[in-house]
N, C-alpha and C. Protein backbone atom coordinates (compact mmCIF):
# COMPACT_ATOMS: atom_id res chain seq x y z
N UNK A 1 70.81 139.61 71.94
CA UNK A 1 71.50 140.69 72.60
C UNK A 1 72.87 140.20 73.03
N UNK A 2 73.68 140.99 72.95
CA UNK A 2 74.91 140.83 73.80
C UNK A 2 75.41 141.53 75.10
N UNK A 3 75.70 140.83 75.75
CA UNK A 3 75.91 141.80 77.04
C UNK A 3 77.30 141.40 77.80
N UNK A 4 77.98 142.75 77.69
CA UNK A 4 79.39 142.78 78.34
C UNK A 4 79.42 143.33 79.76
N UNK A 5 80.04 141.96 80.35
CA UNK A 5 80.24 142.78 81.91
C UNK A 5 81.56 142.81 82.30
N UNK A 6 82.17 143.59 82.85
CA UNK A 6 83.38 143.61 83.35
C UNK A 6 83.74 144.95 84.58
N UNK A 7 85.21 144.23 85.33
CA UNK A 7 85.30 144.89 86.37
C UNK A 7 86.50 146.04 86.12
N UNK A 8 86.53 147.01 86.48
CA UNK A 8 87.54 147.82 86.15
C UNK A 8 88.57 148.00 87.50
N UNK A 9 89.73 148.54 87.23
CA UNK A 9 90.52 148.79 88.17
C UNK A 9 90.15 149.52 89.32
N UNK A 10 90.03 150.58 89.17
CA UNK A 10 89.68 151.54 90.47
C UNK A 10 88.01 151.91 90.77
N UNK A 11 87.30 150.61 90.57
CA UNK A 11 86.28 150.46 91.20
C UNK A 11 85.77 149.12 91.73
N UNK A 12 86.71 148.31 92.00
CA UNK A 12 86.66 147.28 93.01
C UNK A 12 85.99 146.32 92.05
N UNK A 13 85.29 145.56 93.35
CA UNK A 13 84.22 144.31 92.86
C UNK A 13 82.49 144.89 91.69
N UNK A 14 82.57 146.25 91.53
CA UNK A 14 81.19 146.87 90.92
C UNK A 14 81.69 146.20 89.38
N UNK A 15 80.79 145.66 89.22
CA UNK A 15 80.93 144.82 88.03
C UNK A 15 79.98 145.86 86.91
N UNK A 16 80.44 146.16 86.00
CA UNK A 16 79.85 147.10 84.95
C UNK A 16 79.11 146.22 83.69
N UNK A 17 78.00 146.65 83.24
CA UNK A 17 77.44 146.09 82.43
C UNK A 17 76.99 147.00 81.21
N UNK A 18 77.40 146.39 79.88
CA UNK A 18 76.83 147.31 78.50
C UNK A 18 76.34 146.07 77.79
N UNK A 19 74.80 145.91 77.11
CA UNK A 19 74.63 145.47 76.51
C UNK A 19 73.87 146.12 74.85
N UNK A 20 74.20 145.56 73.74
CA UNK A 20 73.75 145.80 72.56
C UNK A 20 73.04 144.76 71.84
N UNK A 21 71.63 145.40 71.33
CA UNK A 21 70.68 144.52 70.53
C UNK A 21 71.27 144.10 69.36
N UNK A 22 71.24 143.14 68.80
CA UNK A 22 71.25 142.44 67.37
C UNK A 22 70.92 142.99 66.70
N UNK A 23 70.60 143.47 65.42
CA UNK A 23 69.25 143.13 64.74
C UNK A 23 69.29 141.93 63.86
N UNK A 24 70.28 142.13 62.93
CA UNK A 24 70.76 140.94 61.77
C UNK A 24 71.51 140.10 62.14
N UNK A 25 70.90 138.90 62.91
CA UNK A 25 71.32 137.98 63.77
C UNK A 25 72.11 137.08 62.46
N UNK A 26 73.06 136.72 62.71
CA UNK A 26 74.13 136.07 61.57
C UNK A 26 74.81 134.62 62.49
N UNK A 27 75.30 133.98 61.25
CA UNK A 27 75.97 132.87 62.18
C UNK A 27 77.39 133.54 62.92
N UNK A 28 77.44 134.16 62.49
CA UNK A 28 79.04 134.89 62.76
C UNK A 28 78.73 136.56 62.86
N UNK A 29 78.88 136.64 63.97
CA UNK A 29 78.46 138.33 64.09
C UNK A 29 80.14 139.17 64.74
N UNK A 30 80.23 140.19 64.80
CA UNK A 30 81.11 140.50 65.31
C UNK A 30 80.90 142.25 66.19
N UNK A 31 81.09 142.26 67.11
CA UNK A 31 80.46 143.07 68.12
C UNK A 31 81.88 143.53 68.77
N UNK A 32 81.95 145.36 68.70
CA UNK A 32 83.18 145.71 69.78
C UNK A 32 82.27 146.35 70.67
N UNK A 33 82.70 145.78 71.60
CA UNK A 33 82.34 147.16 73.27
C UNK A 33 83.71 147.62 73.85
N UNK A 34 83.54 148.98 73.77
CA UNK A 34 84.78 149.83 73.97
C UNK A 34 84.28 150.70 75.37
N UNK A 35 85.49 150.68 76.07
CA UNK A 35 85.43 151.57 77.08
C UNK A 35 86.35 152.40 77.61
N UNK A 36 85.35 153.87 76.94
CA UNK A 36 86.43 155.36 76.56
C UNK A 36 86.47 156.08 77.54
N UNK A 37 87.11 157.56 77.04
CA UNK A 37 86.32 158.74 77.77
C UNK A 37 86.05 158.50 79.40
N UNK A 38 85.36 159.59 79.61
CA UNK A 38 85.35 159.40 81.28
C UNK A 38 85.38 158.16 81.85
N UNK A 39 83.79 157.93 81.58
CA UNK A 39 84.23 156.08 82.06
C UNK A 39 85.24 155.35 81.90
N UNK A 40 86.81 155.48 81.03
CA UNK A 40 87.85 154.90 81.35
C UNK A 40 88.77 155.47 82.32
N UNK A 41 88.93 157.40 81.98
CA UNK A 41 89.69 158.10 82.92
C UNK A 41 89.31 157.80 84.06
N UNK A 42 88.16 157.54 84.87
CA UNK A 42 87.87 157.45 85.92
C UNK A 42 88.17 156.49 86.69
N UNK A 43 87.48 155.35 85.78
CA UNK A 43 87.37 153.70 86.26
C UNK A 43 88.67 153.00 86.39
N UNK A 44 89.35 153.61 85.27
CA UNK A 44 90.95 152.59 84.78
C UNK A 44 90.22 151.61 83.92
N UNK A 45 91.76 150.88 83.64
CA UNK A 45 91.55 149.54 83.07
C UNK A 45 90.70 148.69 83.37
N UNK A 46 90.32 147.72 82.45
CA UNK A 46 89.30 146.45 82.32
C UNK A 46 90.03 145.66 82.61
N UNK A 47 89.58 144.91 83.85
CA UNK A 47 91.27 143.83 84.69
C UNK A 47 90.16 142.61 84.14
N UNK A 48 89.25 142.42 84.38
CA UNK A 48 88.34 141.16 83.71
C UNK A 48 86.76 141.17 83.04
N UNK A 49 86.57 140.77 82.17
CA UNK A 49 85.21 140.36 81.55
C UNK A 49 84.64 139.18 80.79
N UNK A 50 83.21 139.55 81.13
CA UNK A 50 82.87 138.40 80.16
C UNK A 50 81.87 138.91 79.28
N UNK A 51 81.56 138.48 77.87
CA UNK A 51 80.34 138.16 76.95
C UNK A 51 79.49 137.47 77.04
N UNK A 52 78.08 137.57 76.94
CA UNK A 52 77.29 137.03 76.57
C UNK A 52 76.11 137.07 75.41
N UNK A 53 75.85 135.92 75.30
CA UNK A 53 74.69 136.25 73.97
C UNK A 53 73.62 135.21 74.30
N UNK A 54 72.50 136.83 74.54
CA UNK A 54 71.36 136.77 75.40
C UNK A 54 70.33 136.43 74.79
N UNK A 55 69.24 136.21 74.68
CA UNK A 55 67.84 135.07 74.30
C UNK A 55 67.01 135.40 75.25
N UNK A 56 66.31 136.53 75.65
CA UNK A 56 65.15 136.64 76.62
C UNK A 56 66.07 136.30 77.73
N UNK A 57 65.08 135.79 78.56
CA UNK A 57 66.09 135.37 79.80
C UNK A 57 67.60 134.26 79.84
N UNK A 58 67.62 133.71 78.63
CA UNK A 58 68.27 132.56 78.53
C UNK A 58 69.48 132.86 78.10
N UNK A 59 70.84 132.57 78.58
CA UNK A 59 71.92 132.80 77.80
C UNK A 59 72.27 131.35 77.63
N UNK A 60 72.54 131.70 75.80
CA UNK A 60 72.84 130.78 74.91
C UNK A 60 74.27 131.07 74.66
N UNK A 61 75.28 131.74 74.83
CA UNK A 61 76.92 131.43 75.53
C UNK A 61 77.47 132.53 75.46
N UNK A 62 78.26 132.06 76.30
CA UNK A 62 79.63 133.00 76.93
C UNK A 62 80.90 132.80 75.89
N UNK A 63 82.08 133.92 76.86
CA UNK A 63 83.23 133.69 76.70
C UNK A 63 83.96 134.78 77.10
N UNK A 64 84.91 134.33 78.70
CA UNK A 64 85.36 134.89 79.60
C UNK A 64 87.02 135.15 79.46
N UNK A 65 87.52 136.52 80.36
CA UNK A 65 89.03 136.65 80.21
C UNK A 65 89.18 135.70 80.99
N UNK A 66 90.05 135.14 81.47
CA UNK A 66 90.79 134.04 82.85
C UNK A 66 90.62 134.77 83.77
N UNK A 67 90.65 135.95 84.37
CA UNK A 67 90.66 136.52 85.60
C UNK A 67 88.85 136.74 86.01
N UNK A 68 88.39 136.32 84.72
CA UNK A 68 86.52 136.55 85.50
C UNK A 68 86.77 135.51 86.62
N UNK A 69 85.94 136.04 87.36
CA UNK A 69 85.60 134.73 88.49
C UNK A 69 84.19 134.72 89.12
């Protein structure tokens, strides 16, 4: 699984989360998470996030903007 979290502008520290199942797990996969429509008019911009790629409970890695913290 992959799971994107990130914080948007005009909702503070609420950290938002979308994640998407695999199926055809590859050495090289490539995954967009987009954030449209209301949930952007509302929220604003994506000021920071991070990826992950999930394993049951286990995350097997990341990779963060500089402003995650």
């Amino acid at each position: 699984m992959i799971r994107f979290e990130y914080l948007q502008a005009n909702t503070g520290d609420t950290v938002h989360v979308k994640e998407v199942e695999i199926d055809k797990v590859k050495r090289r996969n490539t995954t967009d998470m987009k954030v449209v429509g209301d949930e952007y008019t509302e929220n604003g911009d994506v000021l920071a996030w991070r990826a992950s790629v999930v394993r049951g409970d286990e995350v097997l890695a990341t990779s963060e903007s500089f402003l995650w913290d």
